[in-house]
Protein backbone atom coordinates (compact mmCIF):
# COMPACT_ATOMS: atom_id res chain seq x y z
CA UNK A 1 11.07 -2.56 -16.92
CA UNK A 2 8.58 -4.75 -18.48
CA UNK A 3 5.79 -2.85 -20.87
CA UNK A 4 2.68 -2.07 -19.34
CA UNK A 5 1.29 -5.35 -21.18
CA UNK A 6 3.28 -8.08 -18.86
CA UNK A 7 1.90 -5.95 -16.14
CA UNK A 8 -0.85 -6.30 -13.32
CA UNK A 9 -3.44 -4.29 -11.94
CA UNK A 10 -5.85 -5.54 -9.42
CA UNK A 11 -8.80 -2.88 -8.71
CA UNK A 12 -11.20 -4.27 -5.62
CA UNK A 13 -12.47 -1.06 -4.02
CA UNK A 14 -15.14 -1.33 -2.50
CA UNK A 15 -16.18 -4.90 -3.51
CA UNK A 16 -17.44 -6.09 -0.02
CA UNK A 17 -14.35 -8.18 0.63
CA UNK A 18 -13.66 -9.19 4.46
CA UNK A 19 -11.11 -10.78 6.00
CA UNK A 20 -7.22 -10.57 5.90
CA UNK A 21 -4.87 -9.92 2.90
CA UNK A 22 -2.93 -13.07 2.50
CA UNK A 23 0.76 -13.02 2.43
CA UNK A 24 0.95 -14.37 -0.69
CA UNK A 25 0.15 -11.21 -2.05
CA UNK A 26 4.11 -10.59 -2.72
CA UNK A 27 3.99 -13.73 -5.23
CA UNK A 28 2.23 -11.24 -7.16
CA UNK A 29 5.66 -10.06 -9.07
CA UNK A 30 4.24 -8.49 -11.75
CA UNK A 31 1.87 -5.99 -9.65
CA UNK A 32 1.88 -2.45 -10.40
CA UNK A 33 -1.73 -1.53 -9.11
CA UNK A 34 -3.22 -2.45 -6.53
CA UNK A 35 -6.51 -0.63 -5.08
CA UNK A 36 -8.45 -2.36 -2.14
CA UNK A 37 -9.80 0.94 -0.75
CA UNK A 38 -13.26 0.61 1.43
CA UNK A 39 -13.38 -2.90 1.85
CA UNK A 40 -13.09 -4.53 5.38
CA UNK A 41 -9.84 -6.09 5.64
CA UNK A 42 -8.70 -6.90 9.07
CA UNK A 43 -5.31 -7.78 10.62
CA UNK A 44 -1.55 -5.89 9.34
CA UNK A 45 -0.40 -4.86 6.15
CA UNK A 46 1.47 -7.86 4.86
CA UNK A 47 5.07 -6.87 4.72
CA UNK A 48 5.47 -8.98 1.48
CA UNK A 49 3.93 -6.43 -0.19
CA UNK A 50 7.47 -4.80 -0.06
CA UNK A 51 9.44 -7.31 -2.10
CA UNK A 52 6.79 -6.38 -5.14
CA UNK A 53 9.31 -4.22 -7.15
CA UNK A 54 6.78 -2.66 -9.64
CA UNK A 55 4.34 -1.29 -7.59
CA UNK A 56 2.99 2.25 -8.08
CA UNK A 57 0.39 2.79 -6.63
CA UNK A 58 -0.90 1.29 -3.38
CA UNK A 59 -4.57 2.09 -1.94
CA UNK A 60 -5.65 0.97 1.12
CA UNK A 61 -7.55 3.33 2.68
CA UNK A 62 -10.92 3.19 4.16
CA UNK A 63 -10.00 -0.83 5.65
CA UNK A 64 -9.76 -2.19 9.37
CA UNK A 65 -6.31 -2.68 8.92
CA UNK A 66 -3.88 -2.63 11.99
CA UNK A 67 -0.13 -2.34 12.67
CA UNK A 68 2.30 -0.48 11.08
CA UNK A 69 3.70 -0.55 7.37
CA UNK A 70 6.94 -2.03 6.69
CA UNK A 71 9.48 1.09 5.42
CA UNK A 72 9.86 -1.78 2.37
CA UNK A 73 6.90 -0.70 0.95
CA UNK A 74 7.40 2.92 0.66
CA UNK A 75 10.68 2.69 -0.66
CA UNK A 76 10.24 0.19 -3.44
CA UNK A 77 11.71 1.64 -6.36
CA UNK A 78 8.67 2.50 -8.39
CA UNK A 79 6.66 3.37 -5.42
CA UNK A 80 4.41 6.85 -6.69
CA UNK A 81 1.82 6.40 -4.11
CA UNK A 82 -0.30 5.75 -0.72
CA UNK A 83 -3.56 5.79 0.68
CA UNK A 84 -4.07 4.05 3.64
CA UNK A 85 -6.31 6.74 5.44
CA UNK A 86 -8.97 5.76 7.52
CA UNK A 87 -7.23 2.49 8.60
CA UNK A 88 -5.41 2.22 12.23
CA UNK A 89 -2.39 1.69 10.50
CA UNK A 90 0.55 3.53 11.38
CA UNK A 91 4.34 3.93 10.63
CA UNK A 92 7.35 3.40 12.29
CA UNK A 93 8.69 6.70 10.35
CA UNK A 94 8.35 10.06 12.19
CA UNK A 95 6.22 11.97 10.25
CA UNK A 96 9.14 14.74 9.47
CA UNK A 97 10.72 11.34 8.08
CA UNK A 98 7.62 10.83 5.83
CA UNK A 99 7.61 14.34 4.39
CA UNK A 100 11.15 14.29 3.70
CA UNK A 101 10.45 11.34 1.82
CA UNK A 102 7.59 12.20 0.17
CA UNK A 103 9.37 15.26 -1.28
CA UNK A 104 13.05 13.66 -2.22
CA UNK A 105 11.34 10.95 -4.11
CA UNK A 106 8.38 12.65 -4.87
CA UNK A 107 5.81 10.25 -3.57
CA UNK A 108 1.92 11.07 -2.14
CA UNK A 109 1.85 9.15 1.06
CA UNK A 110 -1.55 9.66 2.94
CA UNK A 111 -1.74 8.24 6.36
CA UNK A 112 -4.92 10.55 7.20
CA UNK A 113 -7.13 9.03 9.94
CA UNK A 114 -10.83 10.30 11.08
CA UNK A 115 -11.37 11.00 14.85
């Protein structure tokens, strides 16, 4: 694993941004962070985000995003943890499925919605 120092963290919450997250997002290879929490993204989760090996933590939450999350991204390999409350987004797991995974790899995963 490559130290903390050859590492990326990108923190936008709540910067006003609008739009879609671009694909391109998996080119990001050295990404462990990555917080865009209340901003107003639109569109689906790009699945690319699953091919980024070092992520941690992923935060979402609080966006317009729609569609479901590709199973890729919660079972990267350094995966801790989720928020993607408050977003239409859902998942193709079962939500026994996400609980078992959230406690055999010990992961938060919040898919809370309001309403």
């Amino acid at each position: 694993m490559l130290s903390k120092r050859y590492q990326w963290k990108l923190d936008f919450y709540n910067k006003g941004i609008t739009g879609t997250l671009p694909s391109e997002i998996g080119l990001l290879t050295r990404l462990y962070s990555l917080n865009l929490g209340s901003n107003n993204f639109t569109a689906s989760v790009p699945s690319e985000i699953g091919s980024l090996t070092l992520l941690n933590v992923l935060h979402l939450g609080s966006n317009g995003f729609t569609g479901s999350v590709s199973i890729e991204i919660l079972l990267l390999p350094s995966f801790t943890g989720s928020t993607l409350n408050n977003t239409n987004v859902t998942t193709s797991l079962s939500s026994a499925i996400v609980l078992l995974l959230s406690k055999r790899y010990q992961r938060t995963l919040d898919f809370y919605n309001k309403g």
